[in-house]
Protein backbone atom coordinates (compact mmCIF):
# COMPACT_ATOMS: atom_id res chain seq x y z
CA UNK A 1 107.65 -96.69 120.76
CA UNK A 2 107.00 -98.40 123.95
CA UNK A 3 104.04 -97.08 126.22
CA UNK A 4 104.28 -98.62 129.42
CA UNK A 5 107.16 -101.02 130.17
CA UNK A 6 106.34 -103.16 132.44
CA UNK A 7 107.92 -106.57 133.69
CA UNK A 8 104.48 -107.77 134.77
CA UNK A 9 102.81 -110.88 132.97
CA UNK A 10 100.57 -107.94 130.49
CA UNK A 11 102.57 -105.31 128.63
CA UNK A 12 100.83 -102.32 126.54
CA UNK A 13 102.47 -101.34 123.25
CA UNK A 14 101.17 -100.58 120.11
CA UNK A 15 100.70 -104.11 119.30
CA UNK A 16 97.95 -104.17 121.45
CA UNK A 17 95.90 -101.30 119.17
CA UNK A 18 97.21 -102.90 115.74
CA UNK A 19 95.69 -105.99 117.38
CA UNK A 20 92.37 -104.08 118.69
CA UNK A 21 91.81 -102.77 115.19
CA UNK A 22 92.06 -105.91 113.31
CA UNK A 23 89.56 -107.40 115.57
CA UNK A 24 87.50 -105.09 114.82
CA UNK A 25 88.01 -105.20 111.28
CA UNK A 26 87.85 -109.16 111.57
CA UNK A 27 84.48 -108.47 113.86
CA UNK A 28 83.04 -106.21 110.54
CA UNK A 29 84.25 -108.82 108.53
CA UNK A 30 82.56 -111.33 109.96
CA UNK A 31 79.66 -109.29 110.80
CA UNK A 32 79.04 -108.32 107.29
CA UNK A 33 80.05 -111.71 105.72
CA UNK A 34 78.31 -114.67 108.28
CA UNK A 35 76.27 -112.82 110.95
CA UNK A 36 74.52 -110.69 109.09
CA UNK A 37 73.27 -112.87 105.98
CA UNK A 38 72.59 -115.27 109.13
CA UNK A 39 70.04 -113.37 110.52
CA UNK A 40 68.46 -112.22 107.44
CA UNK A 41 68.05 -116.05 106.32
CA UNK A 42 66.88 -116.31 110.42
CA UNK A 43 64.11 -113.15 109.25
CA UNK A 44 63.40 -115.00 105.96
CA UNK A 45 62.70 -118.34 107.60
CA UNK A 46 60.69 -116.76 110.52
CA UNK A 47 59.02 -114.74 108.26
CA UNK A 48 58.08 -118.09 105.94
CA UNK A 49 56.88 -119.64 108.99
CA UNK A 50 54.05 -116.98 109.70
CA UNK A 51 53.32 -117.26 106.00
CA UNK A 52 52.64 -121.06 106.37
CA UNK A 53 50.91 -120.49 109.34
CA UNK A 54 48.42 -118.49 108.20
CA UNK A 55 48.38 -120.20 104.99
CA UNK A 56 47.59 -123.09 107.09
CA UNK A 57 45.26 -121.77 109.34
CA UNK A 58 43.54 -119.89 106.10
CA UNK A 59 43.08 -123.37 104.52
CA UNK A 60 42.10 -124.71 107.97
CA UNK A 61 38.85 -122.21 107.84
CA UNK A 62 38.37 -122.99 104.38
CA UNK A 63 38.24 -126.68 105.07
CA UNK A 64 35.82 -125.82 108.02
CA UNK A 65 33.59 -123.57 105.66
CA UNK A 66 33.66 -126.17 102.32
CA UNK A 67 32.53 -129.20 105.02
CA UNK A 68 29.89 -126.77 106.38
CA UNK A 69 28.78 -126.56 103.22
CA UNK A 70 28.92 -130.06 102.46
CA UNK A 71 26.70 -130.87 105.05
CA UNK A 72 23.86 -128.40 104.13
CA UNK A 73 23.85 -129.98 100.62
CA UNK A 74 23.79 -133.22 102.59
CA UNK A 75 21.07 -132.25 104.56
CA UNK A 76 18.90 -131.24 101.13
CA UNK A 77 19.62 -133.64 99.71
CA UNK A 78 18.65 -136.17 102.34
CA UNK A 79 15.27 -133.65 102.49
CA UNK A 80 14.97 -133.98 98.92
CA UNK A 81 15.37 -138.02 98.36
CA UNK A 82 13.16 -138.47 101.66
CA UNK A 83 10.42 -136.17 99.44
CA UNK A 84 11.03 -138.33 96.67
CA UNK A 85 10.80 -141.71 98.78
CA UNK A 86 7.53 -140.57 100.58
CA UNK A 87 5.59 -139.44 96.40
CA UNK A 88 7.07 -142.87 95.72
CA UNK A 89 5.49 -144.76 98.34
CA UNK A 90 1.97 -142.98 98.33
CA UNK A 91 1.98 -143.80 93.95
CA UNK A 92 3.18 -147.03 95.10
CA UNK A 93 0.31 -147.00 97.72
CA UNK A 94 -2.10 -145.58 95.14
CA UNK A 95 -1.40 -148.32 92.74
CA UNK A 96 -1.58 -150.73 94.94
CA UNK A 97 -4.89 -149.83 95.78
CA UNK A 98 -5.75 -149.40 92.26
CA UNK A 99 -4.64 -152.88 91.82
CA UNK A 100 -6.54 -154.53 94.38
CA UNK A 101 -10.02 -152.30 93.13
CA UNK A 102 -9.15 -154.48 90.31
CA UNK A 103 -8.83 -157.36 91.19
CA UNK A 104 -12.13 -157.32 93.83
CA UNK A 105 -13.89 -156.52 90.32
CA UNK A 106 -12.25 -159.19 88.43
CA UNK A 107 -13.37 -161.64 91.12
CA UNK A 108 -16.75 -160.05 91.67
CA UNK A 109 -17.08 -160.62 87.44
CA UNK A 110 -15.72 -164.14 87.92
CA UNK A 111 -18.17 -165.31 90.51
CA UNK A 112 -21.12 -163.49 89.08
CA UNK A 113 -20.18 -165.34 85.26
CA UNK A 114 -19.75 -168.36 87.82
CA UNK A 115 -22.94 -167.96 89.64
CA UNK A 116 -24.92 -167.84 86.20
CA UNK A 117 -23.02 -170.90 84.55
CA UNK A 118 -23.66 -172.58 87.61
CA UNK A 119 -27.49 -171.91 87.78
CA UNK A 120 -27.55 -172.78 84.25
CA UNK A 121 -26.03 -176.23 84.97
CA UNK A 122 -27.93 -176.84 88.05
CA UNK A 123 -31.27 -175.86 86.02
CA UNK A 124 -29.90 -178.26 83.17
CA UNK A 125 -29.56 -180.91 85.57
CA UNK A 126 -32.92 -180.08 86.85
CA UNK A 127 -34.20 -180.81 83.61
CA UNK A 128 -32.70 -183.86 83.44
CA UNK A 129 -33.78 -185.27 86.57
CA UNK A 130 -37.28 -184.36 86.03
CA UNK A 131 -37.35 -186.26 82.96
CA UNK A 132 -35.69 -189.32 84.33
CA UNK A 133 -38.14 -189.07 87.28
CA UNK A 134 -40.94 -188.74 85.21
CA UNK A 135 -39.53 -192.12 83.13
CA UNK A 136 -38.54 -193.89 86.24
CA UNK A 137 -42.22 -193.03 87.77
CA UNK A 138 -43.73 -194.16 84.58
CA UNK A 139 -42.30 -197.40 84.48
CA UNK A 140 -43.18 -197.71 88.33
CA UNK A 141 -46.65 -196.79 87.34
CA UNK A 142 -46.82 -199.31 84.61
CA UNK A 143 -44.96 -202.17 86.59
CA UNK A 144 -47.35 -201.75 89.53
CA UNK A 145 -50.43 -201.26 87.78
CA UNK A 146 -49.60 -204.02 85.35
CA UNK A 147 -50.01 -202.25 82.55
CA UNK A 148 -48.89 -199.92 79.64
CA UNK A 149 -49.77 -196.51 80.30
CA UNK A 150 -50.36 -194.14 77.49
């Protein structure tokens, strides 16, 4: 069953449609067996992509929200041990001042207990002087006057 007979180089029999259909069926074949699960993997992968993506960009906020938040705590606590630093220093100011109230009374005691052992020592040696004046003038008396004074 020859259509066309032809001499030329191309020659259509039926052949050519037996060959036609099992492109076809080859191009179904392949369609349903490679192209198709290709594309669907292509989908998949695409589609896995976006997820990551926003996953990504999700935990890219998150990151931006948990530092924000680190900083505030950060900040009060900085606030918070600068509070504590400045009660410290005005007690340590405090006590420092108590201290040296102290100590300006300790040495105020200590040169007034000073003061009055000194007087007493000076008045002792007063004493003593006076009565070794009055023996050395006595003597003097006695040695000029040539003689013995009651």
């Amino acid at each position: 069953m020859q259509i066309i007979s032809n001499i030329a180089l191309i020659t259509i029999n039926e052949t050519l449609f037996i060959q036609l259909i099992t492109f076809l069926v080859f191009l179904f074949i392949i369609n349903r067996i490679m192209i198709q699960p290709l594309r669907d993997v292509t989908h998949e992968r695409e589609a896995h992509i976006q997820k990551i993506q926003l996953d990504s960009t999700a935990a890219g906020q998150k990151v931006d929200q948990l530092l924000k938040q680190i900083k505030k705590q950060e900040d009060r606590v900085l606030d918070t041990a600068n509070d504590i630093r400045e009660k410290i220093e005005a007690s340590g100011k405090h006590e420092a001042d108590e201290i040296v109230r102290n100590a300006h009374h300790e040495v105020e005691m200590l040169s007034q207990a000073n003061h009055r052992e000194l007087t007493a020592l000076v008045t002792e040696a007063k004493k003593s002087v006076q009565k070794e004046a009055e023996a050395i003038a006595h003597d003097m008396m006695e040695k000029l006057l040539d003689r013995r004074l009651s």
